[in-house]
N, C-alpha and C. Protein backbone atom coordinates (compact mmCIF):
# COMPACT_ATOMS: atom_id res chain seq x y z
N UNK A 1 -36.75 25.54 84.17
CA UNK A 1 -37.19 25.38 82.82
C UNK A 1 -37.85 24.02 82.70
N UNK A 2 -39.11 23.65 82.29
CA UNK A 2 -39.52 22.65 82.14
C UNK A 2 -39.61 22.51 80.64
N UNK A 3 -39.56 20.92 80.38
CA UNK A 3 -39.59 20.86 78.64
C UNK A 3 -39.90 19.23 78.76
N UNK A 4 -41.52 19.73 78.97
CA UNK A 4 -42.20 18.41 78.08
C UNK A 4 -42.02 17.51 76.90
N UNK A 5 -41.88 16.27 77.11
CA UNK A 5 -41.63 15.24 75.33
C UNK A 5 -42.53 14.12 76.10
N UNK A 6 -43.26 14.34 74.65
CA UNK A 6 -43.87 13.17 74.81
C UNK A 6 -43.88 12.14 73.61
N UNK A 7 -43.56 10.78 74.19
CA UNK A 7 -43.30 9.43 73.31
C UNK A 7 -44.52 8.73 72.96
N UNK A 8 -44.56 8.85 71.42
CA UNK A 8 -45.78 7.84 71.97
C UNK A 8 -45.40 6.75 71.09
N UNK A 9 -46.08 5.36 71.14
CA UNK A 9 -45.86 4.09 70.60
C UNK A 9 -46.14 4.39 69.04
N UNK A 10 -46.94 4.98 68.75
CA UNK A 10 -47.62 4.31 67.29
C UNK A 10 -46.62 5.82 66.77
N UNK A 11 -45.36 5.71 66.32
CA UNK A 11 -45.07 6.74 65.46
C UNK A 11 -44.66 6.04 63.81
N UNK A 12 -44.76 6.58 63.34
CA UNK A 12 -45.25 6.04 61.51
C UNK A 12 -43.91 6.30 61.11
N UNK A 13 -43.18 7.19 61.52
CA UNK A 13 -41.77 7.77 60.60
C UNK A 13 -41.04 7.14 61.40
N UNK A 14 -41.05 6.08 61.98
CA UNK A 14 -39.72 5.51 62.96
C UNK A 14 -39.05 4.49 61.70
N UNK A 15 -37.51 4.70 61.44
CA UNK A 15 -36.51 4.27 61.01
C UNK A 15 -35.96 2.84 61.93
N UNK A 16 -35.55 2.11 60.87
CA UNK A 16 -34.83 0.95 61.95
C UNK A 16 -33.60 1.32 62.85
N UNK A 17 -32.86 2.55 62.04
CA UNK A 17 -31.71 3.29 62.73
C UNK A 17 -31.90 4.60 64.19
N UNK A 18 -33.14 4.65 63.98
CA UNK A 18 -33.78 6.05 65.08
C UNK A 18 -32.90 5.45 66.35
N UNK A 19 -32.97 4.68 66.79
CA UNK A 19 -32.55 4.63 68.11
C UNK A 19 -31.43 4.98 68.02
N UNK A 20 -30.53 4.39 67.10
CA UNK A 20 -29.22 4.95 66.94
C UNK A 20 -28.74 6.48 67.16
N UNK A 21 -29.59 7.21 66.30
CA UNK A 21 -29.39 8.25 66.21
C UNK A 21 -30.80 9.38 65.90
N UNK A 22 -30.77 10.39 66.88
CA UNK A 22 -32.20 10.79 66.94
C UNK A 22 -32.11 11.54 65.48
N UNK A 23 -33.31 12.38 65.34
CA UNK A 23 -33.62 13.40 64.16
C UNK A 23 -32.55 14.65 64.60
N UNK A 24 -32.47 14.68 63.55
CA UNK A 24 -31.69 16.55 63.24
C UNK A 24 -31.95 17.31 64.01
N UNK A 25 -33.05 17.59 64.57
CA UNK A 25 -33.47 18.90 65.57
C UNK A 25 -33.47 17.98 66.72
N UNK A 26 -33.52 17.24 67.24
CA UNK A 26 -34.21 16.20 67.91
C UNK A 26 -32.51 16.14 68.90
N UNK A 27 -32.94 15.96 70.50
CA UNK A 27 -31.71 15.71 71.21
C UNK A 27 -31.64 14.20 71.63
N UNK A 28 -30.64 13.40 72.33
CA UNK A 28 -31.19 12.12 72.52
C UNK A 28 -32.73 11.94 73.37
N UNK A 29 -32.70 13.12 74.01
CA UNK A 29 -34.07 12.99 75.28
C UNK A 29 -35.53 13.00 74.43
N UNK A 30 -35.03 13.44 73.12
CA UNK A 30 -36.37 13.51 72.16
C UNK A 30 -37.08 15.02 72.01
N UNK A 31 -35.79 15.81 72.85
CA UNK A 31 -36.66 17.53 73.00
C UNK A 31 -35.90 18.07 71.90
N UNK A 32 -36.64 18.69 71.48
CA UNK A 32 -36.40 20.14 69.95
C UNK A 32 -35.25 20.62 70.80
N UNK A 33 -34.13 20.72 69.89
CA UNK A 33 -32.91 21.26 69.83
C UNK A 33 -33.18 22.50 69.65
N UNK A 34 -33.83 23.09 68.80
CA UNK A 34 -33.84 24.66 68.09
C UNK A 34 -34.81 25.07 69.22
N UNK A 35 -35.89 24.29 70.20
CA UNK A 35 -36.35 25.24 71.21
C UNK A 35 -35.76 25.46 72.43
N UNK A 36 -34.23 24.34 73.01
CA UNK A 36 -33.77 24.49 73.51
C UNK A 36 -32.28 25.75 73.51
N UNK A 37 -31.76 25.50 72.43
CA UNK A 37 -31.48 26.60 71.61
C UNK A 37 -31.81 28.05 71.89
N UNK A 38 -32.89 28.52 71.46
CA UNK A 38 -33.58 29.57 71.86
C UNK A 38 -34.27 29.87 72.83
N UNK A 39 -34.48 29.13 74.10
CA UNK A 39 -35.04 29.08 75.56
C UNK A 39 -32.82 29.45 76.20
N UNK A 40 -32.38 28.91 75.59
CA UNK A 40 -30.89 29.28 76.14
C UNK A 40 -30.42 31.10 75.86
N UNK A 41 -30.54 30.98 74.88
CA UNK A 41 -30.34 32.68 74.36
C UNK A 41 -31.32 33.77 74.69
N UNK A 42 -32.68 33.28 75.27
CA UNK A 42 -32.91 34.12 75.94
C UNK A 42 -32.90 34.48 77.36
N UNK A 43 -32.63 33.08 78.05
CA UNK A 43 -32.08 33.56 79.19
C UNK A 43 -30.81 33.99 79.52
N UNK A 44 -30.35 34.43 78.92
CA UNK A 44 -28.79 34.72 78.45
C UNK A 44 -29.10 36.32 78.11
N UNK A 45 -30.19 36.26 77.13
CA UNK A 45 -30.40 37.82 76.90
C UNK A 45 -30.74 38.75 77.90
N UNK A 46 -32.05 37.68 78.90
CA UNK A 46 -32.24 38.44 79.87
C UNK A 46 -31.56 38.65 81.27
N UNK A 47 -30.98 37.93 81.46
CA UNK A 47 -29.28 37.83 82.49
C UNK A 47 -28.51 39.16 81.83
N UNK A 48 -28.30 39.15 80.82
CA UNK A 48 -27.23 40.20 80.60
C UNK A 48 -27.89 41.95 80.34
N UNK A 49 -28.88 41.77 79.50
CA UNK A 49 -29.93 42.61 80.22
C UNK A 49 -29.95 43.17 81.69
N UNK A 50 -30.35 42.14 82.35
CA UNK A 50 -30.32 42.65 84.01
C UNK A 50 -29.47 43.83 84.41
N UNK A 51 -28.17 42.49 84.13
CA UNK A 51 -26.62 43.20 84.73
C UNK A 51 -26.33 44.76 84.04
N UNK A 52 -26.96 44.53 83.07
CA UNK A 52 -26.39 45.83 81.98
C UNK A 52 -27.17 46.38 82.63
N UNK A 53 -28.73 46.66 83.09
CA UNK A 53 -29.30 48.32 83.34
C UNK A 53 -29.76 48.28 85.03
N UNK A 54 -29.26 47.15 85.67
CA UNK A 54 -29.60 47.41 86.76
C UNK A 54 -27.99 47.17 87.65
N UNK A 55 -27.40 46.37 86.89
CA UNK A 55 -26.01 46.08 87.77
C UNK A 55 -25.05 47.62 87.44
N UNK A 56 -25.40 47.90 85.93
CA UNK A 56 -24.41 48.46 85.31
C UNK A 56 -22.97 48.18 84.96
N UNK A 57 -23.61 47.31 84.42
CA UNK A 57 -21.80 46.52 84.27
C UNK A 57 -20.62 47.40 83.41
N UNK A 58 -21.83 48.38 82.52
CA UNK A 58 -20.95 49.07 81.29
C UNK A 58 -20.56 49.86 82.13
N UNK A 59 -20.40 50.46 83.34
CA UNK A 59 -19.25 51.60 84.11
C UNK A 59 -18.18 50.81 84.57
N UNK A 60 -18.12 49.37 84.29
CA UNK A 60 -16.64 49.12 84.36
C UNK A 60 -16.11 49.21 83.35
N UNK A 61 -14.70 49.75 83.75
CA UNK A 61 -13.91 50.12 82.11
C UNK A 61 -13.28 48.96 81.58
N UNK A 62 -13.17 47.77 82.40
CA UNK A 62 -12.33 46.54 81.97
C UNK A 62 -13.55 45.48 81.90
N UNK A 63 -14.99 45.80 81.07
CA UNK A 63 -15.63 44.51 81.05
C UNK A 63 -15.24 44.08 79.89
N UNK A 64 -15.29 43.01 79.59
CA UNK A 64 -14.62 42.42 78.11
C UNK A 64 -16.19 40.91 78.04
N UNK A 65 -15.46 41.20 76.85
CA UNK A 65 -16.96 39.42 76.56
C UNK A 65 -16.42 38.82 77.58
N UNK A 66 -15.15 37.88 77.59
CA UNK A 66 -15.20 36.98 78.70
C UNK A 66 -15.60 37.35 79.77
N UNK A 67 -15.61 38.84 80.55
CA UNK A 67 -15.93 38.75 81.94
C UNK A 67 -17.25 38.30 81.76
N UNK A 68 -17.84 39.11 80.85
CA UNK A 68 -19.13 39.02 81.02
C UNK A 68 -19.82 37.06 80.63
N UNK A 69 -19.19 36.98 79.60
CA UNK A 69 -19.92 35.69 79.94
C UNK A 69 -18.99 34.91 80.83
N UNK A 70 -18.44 35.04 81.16
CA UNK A 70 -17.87 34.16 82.82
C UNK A 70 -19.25 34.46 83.74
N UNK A 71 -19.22 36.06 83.81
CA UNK A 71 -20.26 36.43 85.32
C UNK A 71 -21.77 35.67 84.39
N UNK A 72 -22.12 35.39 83.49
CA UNK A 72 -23.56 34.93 82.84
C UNK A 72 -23.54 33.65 82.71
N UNK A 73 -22.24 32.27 83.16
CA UNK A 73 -22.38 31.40 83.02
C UNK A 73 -22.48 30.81 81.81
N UNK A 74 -21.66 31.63 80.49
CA UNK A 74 -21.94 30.96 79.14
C UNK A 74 -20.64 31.41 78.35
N UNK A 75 -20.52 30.62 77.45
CA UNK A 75 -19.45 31.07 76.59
C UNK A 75 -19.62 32.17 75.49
N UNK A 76 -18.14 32.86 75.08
CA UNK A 76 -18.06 34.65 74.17
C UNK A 76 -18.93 34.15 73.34
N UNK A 77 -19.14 33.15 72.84
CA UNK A 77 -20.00 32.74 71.06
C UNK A 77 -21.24 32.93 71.46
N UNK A 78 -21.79 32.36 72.65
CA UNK A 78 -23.27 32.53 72.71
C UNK A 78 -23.46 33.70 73.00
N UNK A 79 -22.45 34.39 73.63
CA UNK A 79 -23.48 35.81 75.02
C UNK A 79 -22.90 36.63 72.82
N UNK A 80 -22.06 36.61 71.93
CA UNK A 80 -21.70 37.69 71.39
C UNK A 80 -22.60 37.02 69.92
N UNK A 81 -23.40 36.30 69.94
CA UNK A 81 -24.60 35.52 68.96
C UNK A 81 -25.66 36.30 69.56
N UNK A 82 -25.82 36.52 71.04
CA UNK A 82 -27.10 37.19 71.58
C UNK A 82 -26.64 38.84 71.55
N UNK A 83 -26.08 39.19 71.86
CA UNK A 83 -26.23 40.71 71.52
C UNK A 83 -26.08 40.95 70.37
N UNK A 84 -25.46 40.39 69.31
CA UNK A 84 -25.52 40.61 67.85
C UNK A 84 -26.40 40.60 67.20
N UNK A 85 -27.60 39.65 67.67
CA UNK A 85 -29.10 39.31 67.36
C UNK A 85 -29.95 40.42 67.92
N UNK A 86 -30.22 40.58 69.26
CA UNK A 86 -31.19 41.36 70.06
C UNK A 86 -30.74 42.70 69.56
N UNK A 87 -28.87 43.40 69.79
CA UNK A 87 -29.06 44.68 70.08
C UNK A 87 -28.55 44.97 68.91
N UNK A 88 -28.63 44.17 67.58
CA UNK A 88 -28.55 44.40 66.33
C UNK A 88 -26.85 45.22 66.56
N UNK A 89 -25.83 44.71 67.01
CA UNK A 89 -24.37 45.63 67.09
C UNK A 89 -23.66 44.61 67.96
N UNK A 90 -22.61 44.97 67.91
CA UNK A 90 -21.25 44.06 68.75
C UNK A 90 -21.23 44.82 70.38
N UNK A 91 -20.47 44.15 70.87
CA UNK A 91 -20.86 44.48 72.70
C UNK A 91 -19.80 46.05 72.67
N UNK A 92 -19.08 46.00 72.20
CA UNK A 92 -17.96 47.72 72.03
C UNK A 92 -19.09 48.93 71.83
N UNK A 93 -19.51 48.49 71.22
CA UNK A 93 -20.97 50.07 70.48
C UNK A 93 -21.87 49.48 71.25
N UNK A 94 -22.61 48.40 72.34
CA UNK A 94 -23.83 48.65 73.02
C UNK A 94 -23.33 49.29 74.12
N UNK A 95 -21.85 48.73 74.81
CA UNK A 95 -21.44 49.56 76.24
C UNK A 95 -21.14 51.07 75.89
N UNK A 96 -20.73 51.24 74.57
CA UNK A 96 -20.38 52.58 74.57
C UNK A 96 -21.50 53.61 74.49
N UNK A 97 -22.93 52.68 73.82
CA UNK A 97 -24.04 53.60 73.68
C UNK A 97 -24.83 53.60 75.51
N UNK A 98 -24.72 53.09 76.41
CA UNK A 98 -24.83 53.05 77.76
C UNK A 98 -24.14 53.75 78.13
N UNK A 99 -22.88 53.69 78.13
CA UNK A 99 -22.20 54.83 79.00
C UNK A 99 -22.42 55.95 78.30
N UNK A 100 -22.78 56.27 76.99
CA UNK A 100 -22.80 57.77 76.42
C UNK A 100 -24.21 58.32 77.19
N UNK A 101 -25.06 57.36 76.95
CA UNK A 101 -26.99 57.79 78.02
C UNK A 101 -26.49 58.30 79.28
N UNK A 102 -25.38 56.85 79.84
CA UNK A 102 -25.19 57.74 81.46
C UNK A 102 -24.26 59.01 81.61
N UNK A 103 -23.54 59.55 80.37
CA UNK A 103 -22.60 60.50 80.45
C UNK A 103 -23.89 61.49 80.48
N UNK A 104 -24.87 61.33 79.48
CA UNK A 104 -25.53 62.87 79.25
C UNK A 104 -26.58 62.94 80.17
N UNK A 105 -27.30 62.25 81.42
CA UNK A 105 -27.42 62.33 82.72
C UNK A 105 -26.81 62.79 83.31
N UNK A 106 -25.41 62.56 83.39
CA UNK A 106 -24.60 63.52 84.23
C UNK A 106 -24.16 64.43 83.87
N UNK A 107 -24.42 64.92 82.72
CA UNK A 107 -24.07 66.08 81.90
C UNK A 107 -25.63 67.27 82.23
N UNK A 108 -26.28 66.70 82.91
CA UNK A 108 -27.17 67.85 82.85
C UNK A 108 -27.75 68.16 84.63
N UNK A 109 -26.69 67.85 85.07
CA UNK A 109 -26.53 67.96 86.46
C UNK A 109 -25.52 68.93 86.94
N UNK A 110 -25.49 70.04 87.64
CA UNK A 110 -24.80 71.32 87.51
C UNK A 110 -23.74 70.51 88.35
N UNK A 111 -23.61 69.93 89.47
CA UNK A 111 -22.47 69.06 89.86
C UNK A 111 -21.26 68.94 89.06
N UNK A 112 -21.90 67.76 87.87
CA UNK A 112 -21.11 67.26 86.55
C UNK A 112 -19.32 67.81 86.44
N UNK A 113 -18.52 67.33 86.50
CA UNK A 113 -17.72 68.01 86.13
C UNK A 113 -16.56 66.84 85.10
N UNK A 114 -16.93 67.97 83.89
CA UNK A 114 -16.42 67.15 82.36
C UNK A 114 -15.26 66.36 82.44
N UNK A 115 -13.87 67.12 83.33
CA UNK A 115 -12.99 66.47 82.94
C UNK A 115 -13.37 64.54 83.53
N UNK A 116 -13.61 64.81 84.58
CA UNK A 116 -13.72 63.13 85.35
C UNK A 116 -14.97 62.10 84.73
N UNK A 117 -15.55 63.14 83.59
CA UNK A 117 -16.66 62.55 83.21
C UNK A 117 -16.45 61.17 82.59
N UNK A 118 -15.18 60.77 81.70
CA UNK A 118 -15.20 59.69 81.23
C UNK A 118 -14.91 58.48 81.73
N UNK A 119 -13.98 58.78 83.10
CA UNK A 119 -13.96 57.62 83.63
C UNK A 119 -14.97 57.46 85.03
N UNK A 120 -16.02 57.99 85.22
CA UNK A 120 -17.46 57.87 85.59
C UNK A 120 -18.46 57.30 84.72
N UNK A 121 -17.70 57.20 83.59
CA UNK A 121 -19.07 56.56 82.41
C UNK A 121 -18.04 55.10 81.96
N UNK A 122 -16.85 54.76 81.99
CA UNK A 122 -16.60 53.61 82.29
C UNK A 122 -15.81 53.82 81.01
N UNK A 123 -14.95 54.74 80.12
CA UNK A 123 -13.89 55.27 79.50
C UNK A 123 -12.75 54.67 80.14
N UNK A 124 -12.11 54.56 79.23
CA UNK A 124 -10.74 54.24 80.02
C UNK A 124 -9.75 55.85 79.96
N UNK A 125 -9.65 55.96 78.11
CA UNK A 125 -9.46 57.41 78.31
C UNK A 125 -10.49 58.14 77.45
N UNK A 126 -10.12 59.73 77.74
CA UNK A 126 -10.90 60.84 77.71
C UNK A 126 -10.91 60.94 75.94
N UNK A 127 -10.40 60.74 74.96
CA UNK A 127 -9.78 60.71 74.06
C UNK A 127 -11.11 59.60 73.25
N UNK A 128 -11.41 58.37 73.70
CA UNK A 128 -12.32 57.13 73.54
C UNK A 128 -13.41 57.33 73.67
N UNK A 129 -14.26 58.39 75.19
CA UNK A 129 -15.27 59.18 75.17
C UNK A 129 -15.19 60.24 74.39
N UNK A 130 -14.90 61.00 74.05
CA UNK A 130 -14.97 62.11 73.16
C UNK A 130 -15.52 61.42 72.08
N UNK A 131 -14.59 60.58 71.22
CA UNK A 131 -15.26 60.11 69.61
C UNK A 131 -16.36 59.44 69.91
N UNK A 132 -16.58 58.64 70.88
CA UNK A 132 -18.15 57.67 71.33
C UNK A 132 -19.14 58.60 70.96
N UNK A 133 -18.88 59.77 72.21
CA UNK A 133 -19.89 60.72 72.37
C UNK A 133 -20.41 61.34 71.04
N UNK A 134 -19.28 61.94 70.27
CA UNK A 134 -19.71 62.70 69.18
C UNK A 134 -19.94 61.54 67.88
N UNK A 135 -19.77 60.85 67.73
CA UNK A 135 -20.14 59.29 67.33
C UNK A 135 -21.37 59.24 67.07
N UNK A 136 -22.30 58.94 68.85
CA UNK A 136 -23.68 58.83 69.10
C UNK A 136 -24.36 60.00 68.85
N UNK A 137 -24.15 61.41 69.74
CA UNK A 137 -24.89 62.64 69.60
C UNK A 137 -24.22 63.77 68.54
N UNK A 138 -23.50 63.48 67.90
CA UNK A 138 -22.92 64.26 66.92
C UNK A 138 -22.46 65.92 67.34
N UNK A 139 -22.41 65.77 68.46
CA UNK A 139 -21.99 67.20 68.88
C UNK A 139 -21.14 66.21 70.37
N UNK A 140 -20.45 67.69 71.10
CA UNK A 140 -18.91 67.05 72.26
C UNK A 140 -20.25 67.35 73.42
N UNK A 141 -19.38 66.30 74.12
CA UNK A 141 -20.01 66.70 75.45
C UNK A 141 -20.39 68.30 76.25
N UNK A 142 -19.26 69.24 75.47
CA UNK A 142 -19.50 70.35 76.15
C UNK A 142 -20.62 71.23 75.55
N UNK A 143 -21.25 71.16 74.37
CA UNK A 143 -21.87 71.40 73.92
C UNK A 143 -23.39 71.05 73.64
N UNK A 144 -23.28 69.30 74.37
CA UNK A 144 -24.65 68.85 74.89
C UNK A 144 -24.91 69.49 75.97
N UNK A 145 -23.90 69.52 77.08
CA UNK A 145 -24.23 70.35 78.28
C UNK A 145 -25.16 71.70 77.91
N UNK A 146 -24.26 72.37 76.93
CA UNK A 146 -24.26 73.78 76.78
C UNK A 146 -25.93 74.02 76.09
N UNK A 147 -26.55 73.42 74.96
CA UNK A 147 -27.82 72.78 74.73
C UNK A 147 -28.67 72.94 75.70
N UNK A 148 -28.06 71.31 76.34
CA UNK A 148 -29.37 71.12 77.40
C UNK A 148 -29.48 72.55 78.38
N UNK A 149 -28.21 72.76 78.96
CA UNK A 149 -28.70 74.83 79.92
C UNK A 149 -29.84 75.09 79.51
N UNK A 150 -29.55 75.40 78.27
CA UNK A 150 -30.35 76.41 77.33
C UNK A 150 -31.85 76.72 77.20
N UNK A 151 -32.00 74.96 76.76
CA UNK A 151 -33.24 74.13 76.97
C UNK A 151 -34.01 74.50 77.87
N UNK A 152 -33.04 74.01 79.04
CA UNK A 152 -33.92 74.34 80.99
C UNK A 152 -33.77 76.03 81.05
N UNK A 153 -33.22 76.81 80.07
CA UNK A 153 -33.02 78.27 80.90
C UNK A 153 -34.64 78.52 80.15
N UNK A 154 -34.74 78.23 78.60
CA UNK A 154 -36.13 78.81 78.27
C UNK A 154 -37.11 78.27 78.82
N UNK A 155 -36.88 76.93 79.37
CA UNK A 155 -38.15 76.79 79.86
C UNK A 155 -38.56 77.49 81.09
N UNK A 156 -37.65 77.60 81.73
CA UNK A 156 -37.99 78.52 82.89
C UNK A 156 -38.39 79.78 82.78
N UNK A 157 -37.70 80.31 81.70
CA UNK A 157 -38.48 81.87 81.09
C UNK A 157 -39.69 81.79 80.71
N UNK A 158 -40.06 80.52 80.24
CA UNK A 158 -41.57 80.12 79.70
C UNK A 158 -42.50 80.15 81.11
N UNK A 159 -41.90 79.01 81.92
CA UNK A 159 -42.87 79.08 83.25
C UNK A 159 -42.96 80.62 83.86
N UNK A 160 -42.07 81.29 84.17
CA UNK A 160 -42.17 82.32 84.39
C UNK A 160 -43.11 83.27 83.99
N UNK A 161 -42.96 83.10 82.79
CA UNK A 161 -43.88 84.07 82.12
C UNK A 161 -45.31 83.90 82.18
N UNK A 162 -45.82 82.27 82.12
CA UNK A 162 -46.72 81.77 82.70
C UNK A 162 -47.50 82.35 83.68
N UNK A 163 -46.64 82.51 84.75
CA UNK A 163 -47.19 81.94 86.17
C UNK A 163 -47.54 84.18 86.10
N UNK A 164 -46.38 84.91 85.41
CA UNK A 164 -47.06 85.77 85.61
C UNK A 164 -48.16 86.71 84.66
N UNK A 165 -48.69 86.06 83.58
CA UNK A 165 -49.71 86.40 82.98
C UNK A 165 -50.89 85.67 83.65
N UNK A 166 -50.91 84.37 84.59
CA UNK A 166 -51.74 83.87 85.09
C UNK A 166 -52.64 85.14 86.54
N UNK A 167 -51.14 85.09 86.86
CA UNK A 167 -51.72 86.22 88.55
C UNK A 167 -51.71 87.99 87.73
């Protein structure tokens, strides 16, 4: 991070007390507080960002603020000031809306199998996914499944039908 200040001699608003004590926004080094401030929270946003869609941190069932800002190098106030800001919600409803995306990925995979589904999406219990799920998509997991089939069965009746009015 670089953060240019520049001093110059002829400043007009200098106080006999300035040295004492810098300006309000102002740090002793003479750099904007409020841009340091916000150069902090977003690398904070984008660190936790990362971890969240590439580490996947939300399939652990025991992440808590502190882990997370332990593993981000910052304290619960800042990392739970930055997701409160960016993902407009508290960190309980962003992990739960992540693991509900990765539940209904695996919900449309004939593999899938429901009962183990919640603690594959980072549930502790089955009981916690259920209300998440129907929470976010307003219908149960078995019934998104049952949907999405449906979805892929007409479309395949569609291609089908396609391919044979084409030949």
């Amino acid at each position: 991070m670089n953060i240019k200040s520049s001093k110059s001699g002829n400043n007009t608003h200098e106080t006999s007390n300035s040295k004492e004590q810098p300006p309000a926004n102002r740090n002793d080094d003479g750099c904007n507080v409020g841009l340091l401030e916000d150069e902090r929270k977003r690398a904070i946003y984008e660190n936790f960002l990362f971890i969240l869609e590439n580490k996947k941190i939300y399939l652990d069932a025991h992440i808590s603020l502190s882990k997370l800002s332990s593993l981000l190098c910052t304290n619960t106030s800042y990392l739970s000031k930055v997701i409160n800001i960016q993902f407009n919600c508290n960190l309980k409803t962003l992990l739960n809306k992540y693991r509900i995306d990765h539940a209904k990925e695996l919900l449309k995979q004939d593999s899938c199998n429901i009962q183990s589904l919640p603690a594959q999406c980072g549930f502790i219990s089955r009981s916690t996914f259920y209300a998440a799920f129907t929470k976010f998509e307003h219908i149960t997991p078995s019934d998104y499944r049952a949907r999405y089939q449906s979805v892929r069965l007409r479309q395949e009746i569609d291609n089908n039908i396609h391919r044979l009015l084409i030949h």
